[in-house]
Protein backbone atom coordinates (compact mmCIF):
# COMPACT_ATOMS: atom_id res chain seq x y z
CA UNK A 1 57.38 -71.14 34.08
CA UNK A 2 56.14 -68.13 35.38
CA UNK A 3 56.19 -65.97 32.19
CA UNK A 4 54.06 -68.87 31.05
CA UNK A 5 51.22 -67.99 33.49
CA UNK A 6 51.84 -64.93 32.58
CA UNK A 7 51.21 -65.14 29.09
CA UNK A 8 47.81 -67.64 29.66
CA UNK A 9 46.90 -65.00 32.33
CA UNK A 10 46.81 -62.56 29.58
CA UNK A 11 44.95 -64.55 26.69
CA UNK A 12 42.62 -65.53 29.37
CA UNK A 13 41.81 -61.53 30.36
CA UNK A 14 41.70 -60.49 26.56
CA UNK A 15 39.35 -63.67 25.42
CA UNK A 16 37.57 -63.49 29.20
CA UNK A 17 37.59 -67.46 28.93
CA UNK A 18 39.78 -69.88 30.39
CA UNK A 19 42.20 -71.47 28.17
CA UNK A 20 43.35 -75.34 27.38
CA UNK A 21 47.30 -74.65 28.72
CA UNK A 22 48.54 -77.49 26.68
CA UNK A 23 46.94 -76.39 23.64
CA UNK A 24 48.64 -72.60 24.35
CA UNK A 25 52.11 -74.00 24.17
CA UNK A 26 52.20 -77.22 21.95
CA UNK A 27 49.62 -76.38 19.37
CA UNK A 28 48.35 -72.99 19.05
CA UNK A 29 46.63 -73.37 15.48
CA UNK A 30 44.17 -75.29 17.68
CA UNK A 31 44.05 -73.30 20.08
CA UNK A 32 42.73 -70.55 17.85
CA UNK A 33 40.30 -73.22 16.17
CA UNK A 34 39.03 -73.73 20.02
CA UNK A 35 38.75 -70.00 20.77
CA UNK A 36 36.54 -69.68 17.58
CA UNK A 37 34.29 -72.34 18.70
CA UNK A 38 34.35 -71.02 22.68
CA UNK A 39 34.09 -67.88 21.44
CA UNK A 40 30.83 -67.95 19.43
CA UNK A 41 28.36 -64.97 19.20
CA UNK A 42 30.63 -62.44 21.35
CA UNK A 43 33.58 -60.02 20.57
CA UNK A 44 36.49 -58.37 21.64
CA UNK A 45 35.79 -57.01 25.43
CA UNK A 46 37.03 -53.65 25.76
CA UNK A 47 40.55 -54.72 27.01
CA UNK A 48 40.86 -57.44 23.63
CA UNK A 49 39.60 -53.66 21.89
CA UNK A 50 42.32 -52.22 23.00
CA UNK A 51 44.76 -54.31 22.62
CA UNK A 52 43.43 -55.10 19.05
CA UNK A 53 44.08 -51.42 18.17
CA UNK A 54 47.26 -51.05 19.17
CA UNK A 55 48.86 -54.68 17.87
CA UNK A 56 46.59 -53.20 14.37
CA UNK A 57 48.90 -50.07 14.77
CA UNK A 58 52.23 -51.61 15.39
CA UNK A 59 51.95 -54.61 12.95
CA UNK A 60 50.26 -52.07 10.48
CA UNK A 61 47.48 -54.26 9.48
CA UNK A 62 44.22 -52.30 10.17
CA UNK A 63 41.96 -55.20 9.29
CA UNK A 64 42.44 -55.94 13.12
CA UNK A 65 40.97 -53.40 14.43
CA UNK A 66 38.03 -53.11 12.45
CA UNK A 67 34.54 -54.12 13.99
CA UNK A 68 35.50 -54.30 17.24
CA UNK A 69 31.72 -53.85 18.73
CA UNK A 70 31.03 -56.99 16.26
CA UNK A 71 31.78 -60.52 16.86
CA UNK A 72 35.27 -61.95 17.31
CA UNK A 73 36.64 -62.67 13.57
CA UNK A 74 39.24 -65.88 13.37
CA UNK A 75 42.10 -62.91 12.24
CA UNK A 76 41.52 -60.86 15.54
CA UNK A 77 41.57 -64.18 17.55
CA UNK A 78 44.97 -65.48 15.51
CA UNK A 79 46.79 -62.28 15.59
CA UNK A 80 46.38 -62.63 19.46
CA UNK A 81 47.66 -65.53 20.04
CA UNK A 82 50.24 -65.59 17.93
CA UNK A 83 51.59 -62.06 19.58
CA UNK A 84 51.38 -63.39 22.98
CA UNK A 85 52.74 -66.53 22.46
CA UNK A 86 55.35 -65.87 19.68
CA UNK A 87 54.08 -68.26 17.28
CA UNK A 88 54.82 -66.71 13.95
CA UNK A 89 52.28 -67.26 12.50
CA UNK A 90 49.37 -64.70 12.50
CA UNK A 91 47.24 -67.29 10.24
CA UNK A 92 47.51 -70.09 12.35
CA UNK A 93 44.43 -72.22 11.66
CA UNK A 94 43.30 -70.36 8.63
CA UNK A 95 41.70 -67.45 7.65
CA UNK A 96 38.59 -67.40 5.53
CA UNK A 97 37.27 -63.90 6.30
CA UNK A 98 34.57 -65.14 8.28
CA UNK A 99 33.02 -63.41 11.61
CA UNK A 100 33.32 -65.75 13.94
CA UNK A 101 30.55 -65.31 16.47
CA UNK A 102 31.27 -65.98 20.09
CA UNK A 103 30.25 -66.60 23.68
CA UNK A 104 29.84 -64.12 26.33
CA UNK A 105 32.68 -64.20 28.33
CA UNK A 106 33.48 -63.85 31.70
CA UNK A 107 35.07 -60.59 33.21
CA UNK A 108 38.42 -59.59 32.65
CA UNK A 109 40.91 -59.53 35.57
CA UNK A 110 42.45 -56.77 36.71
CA UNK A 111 46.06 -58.14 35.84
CA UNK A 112 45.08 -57.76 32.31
CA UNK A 113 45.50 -54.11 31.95
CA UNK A 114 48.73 -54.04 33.29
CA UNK A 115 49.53 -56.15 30.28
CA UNK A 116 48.05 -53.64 28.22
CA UNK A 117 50.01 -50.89 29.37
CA UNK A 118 52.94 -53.32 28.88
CA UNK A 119 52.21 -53.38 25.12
CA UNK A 120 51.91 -49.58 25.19
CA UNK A 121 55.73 -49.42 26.79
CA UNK A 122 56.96 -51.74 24.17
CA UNK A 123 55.27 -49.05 21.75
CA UNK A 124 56.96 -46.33 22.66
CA UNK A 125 60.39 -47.94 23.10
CA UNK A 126 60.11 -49.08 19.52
CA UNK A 127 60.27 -52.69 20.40
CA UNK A 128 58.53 -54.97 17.79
């Protein structure tokens, strides 16, 4: 249960908007279709940046990490949630190319760099 939270926790900090639990777990295709909605007219916050380049890095797909001063695109938002919650499926709930415009979120919480640093010890370990 806890590595739950902790996985929420951290889509919560790299979206900086608080997240439908049930949809995280039991149907994350919609949850990226509600992040594109919630998510209107703002982009990645410098943590989501971040995290964006190094996930664009590891997964060699560089498309991720483009634009990242632009709005959120439905990619960026999939390829999230699909790393932190092991989905499988980096084009869960389509993608058409569009940039997804999105709201201005709220700010990040400091657990969320921790996370970050996480991904950059699973980097270097050569963990996929």
């Amino acid at each position: 249960m806890f590595e739950e939270l902790e996985k929420i926790g951290l889509a919560e900090d790299l979206f900086g908007t608080d997240l439908p639990v049930e949809l995280a777990f039991d149907n994350p295709a919609e949850l990226v279709d509600y992040l594109v909605f919630h998510l209107r007219g703002w982009g990645p916050n410098p943590l989501a940046a971040r995290f964006l380049k190094k996930l664009a890095e590891r997964c060699r797909t560089p498309a991720l990490a483009r634009a990242l001063h632009e709005s959120w695109q439905r990619e960026q938002i999939s390829a999230i949630i699909q790393e932190i919650f092991n989905t499988g499926d980096r084009s869960a709930g389509g993608d058409d190319g569009a940039v997804i415009p999105a709201r201005k979120p709220r700010s990040p919480k400091s657990s969320g760099l921790a996370a970050t640093r996480n991904l950059d010890e699973d980097n270097t370990s050569g963990h996929r």
